[in-house]
N, C-alpha and C. Protein backbone atom coordinates (compact mmCIF):
# COMPACT_ATOMS: atom_id res chain seq x y z
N UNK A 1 109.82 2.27 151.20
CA UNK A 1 109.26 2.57 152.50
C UNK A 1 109.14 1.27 153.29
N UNK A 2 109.19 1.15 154.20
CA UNK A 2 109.19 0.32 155.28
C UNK A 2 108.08 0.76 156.39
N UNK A 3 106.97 -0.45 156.41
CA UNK A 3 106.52 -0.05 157.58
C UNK A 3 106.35 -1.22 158.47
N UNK A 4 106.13 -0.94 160.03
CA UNK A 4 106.63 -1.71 160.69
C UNK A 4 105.66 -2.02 161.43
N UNK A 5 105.04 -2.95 161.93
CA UNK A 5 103.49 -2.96 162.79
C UNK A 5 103.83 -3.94 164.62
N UNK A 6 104.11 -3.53 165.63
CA UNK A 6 104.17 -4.82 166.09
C UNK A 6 103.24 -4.42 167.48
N UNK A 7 102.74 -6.02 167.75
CA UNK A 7 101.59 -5.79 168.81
C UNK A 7 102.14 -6.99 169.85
N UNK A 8 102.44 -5.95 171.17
CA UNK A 8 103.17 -6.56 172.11
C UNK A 8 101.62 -6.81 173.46
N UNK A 9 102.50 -7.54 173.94
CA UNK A 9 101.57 -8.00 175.38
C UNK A 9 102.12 -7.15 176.40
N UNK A 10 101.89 -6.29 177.30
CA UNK A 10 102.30 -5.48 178.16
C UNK A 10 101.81 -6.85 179.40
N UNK A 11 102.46 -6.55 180.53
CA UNK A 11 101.69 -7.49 181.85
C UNK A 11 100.88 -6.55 182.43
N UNK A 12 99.43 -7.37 183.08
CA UNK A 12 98.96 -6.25 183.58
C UNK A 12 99.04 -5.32 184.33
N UNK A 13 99.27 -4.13 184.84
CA UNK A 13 99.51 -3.49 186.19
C UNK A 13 100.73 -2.32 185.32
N UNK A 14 101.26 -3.19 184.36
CA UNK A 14 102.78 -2.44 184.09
C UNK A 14 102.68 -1.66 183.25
N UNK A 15 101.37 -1.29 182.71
CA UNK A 15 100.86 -0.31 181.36
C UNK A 15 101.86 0.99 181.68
N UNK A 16 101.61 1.75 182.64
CA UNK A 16 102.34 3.35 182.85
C UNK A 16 103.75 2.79 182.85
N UNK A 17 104.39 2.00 183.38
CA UNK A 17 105.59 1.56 183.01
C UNK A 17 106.52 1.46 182.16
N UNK A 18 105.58 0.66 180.91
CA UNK A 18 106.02 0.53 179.78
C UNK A 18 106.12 1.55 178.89
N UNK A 19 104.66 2.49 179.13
CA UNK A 19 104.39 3.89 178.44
C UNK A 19 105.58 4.68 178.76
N UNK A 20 106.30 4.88 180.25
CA UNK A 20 106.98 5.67 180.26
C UNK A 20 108.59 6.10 179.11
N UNK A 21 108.87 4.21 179.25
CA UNK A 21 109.79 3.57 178.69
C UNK A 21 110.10 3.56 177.21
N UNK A 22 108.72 3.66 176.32
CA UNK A 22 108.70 3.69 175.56
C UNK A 22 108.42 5.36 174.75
N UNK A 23 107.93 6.23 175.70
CA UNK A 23 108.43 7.69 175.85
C UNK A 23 110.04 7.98 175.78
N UNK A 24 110.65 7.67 176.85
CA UNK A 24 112.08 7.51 176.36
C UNK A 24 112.50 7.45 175.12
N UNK A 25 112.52 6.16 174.80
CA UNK A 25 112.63 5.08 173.56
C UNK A 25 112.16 6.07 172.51
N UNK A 26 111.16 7.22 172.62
CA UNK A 26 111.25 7.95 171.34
C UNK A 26 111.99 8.83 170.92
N UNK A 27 112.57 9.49 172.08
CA UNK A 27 113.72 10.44 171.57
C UNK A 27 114.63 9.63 171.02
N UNK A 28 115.42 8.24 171.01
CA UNK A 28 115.96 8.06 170.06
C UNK A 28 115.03 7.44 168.59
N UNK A 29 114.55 6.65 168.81
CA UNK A 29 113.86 6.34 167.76
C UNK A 29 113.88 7.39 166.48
N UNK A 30 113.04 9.07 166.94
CA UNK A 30 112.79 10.17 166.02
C UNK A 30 114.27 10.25 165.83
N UNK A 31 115.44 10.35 166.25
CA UNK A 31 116.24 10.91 165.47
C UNK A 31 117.31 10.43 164.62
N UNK A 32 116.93 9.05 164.36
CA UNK A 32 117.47 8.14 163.39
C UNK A 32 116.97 8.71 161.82
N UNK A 33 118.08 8.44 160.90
CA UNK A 33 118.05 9.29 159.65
C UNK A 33 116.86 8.20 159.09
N UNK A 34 115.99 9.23 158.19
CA UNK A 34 115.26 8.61 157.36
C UNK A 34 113.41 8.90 158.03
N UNK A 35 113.51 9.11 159.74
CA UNK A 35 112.03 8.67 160.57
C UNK A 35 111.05 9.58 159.98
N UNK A 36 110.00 9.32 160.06
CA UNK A 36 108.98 9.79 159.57
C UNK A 36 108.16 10.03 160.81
N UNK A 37 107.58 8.91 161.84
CA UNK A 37 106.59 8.70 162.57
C UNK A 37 106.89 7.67 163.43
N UNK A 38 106.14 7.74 164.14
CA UNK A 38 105.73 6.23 165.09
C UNK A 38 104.70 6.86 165.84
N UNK A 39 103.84 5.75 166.85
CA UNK A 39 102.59 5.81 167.60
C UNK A 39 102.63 4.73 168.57
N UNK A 40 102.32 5.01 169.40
CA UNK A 40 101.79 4.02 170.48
C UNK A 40 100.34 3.76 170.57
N UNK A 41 99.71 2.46 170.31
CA UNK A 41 98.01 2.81 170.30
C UNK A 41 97.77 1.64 171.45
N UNK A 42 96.87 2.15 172.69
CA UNK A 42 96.56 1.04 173.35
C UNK A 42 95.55 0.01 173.11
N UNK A 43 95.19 -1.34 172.58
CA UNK A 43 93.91 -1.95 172.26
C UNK A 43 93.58 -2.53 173.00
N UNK A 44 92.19 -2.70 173.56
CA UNK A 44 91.75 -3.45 174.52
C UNK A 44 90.87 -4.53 173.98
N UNK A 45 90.59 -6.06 174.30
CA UNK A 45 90.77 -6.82 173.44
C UNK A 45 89.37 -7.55 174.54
């Protein structure tokens, strides 16, 4: 198993932006052989 953790810096203002983008980015993601999951979690710091 492989798991994968990564915690990016969005700029500010560009949050819905990136969210959208990375909405995209899941239809391929899920249909690569093997996927199980992924999540987007927002942290505020």
């Amino acid at each position: 198993m492989i798991l994968e953790a990564v915690m990016l810096q969005v700029k500010q203002g560009m949050e819905e932006e990136y969210e959208a983008a990375f909405c995209k980015a899941s239809k391929f993601i899920s249909s690569m052989k093997g996927y199980i999951s992924h999540e987007l979690q927002r942290i505020v710091e």
